[in-house]
C-alpha atoms as a PDB file:
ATOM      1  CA  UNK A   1      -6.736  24.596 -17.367  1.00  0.00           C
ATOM      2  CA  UNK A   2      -7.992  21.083 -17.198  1.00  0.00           C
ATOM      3  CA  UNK A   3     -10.345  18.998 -15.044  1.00  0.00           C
ATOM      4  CA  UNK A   4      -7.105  16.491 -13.027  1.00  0.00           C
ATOM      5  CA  UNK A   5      -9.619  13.366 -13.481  1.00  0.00           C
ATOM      6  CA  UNK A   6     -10.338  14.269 -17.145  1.00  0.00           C
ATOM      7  CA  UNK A   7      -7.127  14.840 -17.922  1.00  0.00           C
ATOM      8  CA  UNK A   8      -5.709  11.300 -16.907  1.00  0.00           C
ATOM      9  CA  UNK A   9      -8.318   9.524 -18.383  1.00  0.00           C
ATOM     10  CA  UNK A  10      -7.942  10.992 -21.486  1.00  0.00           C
ATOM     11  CA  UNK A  11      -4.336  10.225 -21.491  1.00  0.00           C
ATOM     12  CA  UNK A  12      -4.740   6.710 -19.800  1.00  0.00           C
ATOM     13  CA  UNK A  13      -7.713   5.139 -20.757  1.00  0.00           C
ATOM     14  CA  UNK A  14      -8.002   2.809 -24.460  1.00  0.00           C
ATOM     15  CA  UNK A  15      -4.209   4.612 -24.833  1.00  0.00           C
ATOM     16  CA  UNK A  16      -2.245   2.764 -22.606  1.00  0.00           C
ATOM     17  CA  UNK A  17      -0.552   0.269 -24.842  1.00  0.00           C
ATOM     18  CA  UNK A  18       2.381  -1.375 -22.942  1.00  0.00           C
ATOM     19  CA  UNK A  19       3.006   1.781 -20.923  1.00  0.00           C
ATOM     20  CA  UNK A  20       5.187   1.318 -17.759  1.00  0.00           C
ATOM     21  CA  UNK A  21       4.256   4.041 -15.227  1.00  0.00           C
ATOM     22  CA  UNK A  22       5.543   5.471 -12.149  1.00  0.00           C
ATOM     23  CA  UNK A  23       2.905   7.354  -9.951  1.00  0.00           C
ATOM     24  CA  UNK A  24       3.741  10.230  -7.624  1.00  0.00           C
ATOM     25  CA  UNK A  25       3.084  10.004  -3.911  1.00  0.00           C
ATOM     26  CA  UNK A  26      -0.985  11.682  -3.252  1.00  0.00           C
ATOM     27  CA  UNK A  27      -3.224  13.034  -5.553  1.00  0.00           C
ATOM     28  CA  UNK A  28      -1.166  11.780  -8.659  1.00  0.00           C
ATOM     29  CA  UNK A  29      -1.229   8.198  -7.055  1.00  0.00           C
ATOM     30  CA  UNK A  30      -5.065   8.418  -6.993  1.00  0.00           C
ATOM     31  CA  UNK A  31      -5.258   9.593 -10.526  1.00  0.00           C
ATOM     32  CA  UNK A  32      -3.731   6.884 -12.140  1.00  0.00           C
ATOM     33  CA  UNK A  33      -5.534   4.417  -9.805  1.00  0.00           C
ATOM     34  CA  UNK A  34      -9.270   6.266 -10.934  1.00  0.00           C
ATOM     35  CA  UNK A  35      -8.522   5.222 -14.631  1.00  0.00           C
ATOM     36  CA  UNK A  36      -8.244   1.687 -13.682  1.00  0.00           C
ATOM     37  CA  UNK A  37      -5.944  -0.827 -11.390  1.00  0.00           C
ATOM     38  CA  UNK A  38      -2.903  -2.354 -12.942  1.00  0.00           C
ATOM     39  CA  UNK A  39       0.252  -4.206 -12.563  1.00  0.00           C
ATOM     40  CA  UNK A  40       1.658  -2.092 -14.695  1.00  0.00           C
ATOM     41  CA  UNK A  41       1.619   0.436 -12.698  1.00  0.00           C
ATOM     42  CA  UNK A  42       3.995   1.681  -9.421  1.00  0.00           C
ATOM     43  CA  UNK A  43       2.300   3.713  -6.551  1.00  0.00           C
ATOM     44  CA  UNK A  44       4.864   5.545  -4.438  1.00  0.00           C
ATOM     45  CA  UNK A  45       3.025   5.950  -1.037  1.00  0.00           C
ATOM     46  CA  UNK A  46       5.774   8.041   1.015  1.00  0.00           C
ATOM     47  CA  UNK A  47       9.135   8.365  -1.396  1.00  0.00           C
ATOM     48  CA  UNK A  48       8.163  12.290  -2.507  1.00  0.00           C
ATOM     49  CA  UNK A  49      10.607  13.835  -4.531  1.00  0.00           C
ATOM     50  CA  UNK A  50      11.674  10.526  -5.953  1.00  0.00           C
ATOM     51  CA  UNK A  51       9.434   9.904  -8.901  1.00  0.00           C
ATOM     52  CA  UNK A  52      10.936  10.700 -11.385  1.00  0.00           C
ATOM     53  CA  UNK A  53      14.340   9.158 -10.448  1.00  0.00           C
ATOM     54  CA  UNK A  54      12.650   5.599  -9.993  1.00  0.00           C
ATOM     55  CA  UNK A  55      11.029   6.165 -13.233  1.00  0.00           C
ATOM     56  CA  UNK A  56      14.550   6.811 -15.066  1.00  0.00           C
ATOM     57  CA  UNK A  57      15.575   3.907 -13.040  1.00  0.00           C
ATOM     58  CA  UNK A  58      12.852   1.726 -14.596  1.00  0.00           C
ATOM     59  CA  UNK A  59      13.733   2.991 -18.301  1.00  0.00           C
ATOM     60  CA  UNK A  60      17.352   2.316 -18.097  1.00  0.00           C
ATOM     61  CA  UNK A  61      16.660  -1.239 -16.674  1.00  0.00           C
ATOM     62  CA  UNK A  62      14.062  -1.339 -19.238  1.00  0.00           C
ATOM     63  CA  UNK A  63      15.518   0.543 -22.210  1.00  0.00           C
ATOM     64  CA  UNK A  64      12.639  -1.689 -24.697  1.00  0.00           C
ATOM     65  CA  UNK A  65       9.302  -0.771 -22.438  1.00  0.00           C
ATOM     66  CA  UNK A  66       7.894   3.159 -22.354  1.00  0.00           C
ATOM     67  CA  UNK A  67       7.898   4.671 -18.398  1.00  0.00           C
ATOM     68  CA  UNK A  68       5.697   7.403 -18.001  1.00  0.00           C
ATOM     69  CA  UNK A  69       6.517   9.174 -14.736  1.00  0.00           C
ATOM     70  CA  UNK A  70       2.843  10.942 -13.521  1.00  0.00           C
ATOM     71  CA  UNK A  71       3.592  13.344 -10.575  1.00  0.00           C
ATOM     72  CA  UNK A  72       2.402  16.654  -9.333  1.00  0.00           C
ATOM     73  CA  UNK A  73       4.563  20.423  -9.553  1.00  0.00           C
ATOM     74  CA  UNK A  74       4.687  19.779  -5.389  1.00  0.00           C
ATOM     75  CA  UNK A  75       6.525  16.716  -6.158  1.00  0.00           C
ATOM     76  CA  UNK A  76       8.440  17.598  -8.763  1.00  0.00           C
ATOM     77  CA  UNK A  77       9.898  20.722  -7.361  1.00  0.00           C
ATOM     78  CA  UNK A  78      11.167  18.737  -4.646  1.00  0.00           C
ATOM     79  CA  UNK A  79      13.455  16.455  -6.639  1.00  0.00           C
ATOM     80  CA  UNK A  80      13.943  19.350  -9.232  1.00  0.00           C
ATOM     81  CA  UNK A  81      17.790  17.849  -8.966  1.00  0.00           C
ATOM     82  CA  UNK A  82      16.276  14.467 -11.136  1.00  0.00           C
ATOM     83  CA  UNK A  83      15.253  16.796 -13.969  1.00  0.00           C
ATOM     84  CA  UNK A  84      18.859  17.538 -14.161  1.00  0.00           C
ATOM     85  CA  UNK A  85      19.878  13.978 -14.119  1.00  0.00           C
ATOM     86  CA  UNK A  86      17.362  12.819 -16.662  1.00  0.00           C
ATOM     87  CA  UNK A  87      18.387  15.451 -18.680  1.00  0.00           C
ATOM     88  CA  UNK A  88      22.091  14.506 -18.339  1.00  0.00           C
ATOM     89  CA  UNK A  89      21.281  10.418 -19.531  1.00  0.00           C
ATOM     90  CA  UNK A  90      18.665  11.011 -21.661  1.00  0.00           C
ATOM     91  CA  UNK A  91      16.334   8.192 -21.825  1.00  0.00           C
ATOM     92  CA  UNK A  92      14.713   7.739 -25.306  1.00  0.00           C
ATOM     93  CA  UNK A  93      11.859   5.349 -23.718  1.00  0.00           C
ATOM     94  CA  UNK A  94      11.057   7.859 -20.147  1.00  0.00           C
ATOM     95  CA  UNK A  95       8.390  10.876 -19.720  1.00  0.00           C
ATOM     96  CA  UNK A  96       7.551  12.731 -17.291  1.00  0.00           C
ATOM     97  CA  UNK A  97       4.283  13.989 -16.733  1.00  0.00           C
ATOM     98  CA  UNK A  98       3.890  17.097 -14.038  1.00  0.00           C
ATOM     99  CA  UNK A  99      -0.172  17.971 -13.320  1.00  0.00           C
ATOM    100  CA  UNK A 100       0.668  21.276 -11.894  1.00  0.00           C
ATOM    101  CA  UNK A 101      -2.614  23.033 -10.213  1.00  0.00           C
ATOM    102  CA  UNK A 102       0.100  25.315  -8.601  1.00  0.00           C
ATOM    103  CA  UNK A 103      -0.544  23.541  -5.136  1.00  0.00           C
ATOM    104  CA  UNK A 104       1.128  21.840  -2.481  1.00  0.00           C
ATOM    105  CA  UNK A 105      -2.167  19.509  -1.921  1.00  0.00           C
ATOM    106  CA  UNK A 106      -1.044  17.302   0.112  1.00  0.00           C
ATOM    107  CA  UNK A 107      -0.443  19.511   3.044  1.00  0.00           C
ATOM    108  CA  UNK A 108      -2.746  21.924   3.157  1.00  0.00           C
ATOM    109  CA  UNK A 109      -2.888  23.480  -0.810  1.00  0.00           C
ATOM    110  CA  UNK A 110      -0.576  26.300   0.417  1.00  0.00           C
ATOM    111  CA  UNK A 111       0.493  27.810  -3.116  1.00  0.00           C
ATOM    112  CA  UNK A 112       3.994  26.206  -4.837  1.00  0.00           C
ATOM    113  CA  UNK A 113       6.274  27.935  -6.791  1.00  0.00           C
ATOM    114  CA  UNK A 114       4.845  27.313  -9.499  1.00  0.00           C
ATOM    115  CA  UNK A 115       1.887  29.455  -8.118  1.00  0.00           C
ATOM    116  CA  UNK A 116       4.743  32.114  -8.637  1.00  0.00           C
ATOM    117  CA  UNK A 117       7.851  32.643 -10.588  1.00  0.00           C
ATOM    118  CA  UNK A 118       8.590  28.695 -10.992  1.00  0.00           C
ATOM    119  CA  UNK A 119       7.946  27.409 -14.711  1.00  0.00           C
ATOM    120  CA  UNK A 120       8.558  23.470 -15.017  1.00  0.00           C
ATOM    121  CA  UNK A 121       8.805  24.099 -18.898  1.00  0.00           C
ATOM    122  CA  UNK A 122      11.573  26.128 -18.940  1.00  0.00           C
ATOM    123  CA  UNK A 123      13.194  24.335 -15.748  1.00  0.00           C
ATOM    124  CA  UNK A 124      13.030  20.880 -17.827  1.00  0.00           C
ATOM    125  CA  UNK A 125      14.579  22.551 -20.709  1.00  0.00           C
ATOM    126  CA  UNK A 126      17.229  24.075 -19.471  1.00  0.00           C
ATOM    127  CA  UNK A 127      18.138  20.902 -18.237  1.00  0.00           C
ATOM    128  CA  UNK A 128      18.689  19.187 -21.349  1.00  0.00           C
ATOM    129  CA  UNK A 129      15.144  17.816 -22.031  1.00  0.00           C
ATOM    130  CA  UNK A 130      15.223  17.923 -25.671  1.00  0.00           C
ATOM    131  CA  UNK A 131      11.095  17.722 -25.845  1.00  0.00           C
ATOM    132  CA  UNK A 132       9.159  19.679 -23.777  1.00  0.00           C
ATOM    133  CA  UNK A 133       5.347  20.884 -23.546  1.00  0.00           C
ATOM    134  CA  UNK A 134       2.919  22.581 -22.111  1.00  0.00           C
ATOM    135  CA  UNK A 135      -0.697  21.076 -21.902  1.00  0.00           C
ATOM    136  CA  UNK A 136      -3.534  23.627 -21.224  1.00  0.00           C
ATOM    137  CA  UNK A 137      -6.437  21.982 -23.435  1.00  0.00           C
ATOM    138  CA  UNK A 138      -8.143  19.379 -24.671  1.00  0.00           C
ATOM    139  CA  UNK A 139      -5.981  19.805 -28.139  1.00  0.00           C
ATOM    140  CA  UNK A 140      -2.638  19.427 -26.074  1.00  0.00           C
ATOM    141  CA  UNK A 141      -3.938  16.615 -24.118  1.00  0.00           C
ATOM    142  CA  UNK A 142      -4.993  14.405 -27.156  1.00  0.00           C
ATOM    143  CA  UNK A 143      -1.098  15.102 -28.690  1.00  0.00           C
ATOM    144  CA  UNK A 144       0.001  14.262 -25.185  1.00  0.00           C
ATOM    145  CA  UNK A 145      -1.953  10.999 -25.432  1.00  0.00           C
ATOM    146  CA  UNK A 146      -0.506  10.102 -28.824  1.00  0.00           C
ATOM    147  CA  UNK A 147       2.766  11.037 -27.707  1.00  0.00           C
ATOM    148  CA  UNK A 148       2.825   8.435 -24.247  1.00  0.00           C
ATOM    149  CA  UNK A 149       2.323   5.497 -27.075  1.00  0.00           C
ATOM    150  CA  UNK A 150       4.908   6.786 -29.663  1.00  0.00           C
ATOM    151  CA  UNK A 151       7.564   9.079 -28.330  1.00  0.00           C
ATOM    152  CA  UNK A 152      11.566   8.372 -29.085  1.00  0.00           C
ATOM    153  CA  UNK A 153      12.981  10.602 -27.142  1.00  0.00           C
ATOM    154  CA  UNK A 154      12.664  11.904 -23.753  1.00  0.00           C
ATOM    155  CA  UNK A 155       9.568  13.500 -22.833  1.00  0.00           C
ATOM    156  CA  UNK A 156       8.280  16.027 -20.270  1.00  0.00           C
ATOM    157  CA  UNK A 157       5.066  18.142 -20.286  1.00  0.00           C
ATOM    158  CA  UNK A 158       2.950  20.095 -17.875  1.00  0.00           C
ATOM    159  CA  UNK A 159      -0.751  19.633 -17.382  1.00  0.00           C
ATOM    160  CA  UNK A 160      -2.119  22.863 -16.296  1.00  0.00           C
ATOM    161  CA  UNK A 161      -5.233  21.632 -13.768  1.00  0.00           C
ATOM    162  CA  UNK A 162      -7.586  23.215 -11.709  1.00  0.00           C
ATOM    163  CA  UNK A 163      -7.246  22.791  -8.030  1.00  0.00           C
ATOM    164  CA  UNK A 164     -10.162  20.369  -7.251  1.00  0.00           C
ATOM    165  CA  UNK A 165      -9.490  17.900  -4.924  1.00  0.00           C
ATOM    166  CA  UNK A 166     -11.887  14.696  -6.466  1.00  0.00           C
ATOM    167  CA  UNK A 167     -12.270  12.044  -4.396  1.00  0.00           C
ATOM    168  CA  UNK A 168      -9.301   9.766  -3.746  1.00  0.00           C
ATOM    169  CA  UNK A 169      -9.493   6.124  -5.385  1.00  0.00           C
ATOM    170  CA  UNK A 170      -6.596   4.292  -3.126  1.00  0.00           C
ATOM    171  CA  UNK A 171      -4.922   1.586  -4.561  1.00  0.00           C
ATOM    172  CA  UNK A 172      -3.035  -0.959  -2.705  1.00  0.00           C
ATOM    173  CA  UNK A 173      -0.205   0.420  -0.072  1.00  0.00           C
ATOM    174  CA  UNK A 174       1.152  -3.285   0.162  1.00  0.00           C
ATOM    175  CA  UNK A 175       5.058  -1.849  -0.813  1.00  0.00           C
ATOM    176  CA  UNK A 176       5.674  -5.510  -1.218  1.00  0.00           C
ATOM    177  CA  UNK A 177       2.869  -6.506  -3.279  1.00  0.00           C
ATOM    178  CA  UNK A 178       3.163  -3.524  -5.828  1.00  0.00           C
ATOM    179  CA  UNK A 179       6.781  -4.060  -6.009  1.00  0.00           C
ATOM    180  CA  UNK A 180       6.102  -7.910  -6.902  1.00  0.00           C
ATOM    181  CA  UNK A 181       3.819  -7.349  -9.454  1.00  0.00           C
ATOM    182  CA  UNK A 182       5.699  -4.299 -11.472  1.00  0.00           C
ATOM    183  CA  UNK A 183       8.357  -6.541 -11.600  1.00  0.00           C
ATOM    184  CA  UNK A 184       6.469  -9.281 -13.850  1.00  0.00           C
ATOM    185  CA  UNK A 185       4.822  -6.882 -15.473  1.00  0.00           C
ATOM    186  CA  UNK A 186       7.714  -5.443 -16.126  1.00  0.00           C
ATOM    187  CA  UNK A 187       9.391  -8.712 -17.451  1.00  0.00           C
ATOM    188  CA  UNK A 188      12.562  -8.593 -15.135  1.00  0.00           C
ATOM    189  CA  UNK A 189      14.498 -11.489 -15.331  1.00  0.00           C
ATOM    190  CA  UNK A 190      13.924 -11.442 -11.463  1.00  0.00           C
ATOM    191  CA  UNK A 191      10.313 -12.271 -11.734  1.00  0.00           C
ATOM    192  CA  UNK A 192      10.754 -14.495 -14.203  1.00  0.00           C
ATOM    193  CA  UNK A 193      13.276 -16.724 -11.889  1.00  0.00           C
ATOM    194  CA  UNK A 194      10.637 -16.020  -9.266  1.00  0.00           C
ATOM    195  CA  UNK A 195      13.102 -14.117  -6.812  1.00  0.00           C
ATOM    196  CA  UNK A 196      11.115 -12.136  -3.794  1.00  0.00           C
ATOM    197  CA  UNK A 197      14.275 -10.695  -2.338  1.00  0.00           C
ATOM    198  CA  UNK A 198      15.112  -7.309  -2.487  1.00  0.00           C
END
């Protein structure tokens, strides 16, 4: 199992490239945020479940940009219906990255299912997600690293982590704001004609 802070700077930092990504609500949220601020990245402060459908979303508006959808197994087992769709449309420029510490953290780290019977793996396979993997080390998380800048096809993996709860690096919860900004960096042709609506 892996350190949670570790693991996302290894796969984050000097690796990001042009990397779109989609942050699950909590702990995932202040992962990406403790690698470093940017407008390339969208914080979901209250939408759980829904990660990794606003991250497919983002890759079929965005079919020439890389999403990587960072969420937790609490999160993910929630909107285990998205793995279904994603599977269904497979998006060649989408992953989706699960740090499972087998947790539901956010409400009181009663165990998940994945704590039991529940493996994400197998779940995201029999789905239709052609490429699938399971991180546990330092060897899995380098590949995983390489992969975020290079894959061609959709993408999930599990990141086995310890259940440490580090201390939370909050980015901004301006909804607005965030939304603004992932839009131009995002190059939508809405933030290019300078549209705040919607």
């Amino acid at each position: 199992m892996l350190e949670r802070r570790h693991a996302i700077a290894a796969l984050l930092a000097n690796r990001r490239d042009d990397l779109l990504i989609v942050s699950g609500l909590g702990s995932p949220t202040y992962d990406v945020a403790s690698v470093k601020d940017d407008d390339r990245n969208f914080h979901l402060w209250g939408a759980m479940g829904g990660a990794a459908m606003v991250g497919l979303g983002i890759a079929l508006a965005r079919p020439n940009r890389r999403v990587a959808v960072i969420t937790g197994d609490g999160e993910t087992l929630m909107g285990l219906g998205a793995l279904a769709t994603v599977g269904v449309q497979k998006p060649a420029n989408l992953a989706i990255v699960v740090f499972d510490n087998g947790l539901y953290g956010e409400t009181g780290s009663q165990p998940s299912h994945t704590n039991g019977t529940v493996d994400l793996v197998q779940a995201a396979t029999a789905c239709g997600i052609g490429f699938t993997m399971d991180v546990n080390d330092d060897a899995g998380l380098a590949r995983l690293a390489g992969l975020l800048a290079t894959f061609t096809q959709t993408l999930f993996a599990r990141v086995a982590i310890t259940p440490t709860e580090p201390p939370r690096v909050l980015p901004s919860r301006d909804g607005v704001a965030l939304k603004l900004r992932f839009r131009a960096a995002a190059g939508s042709a809405r933030a290019r004609r300078g549209d705040t609506a919607g």
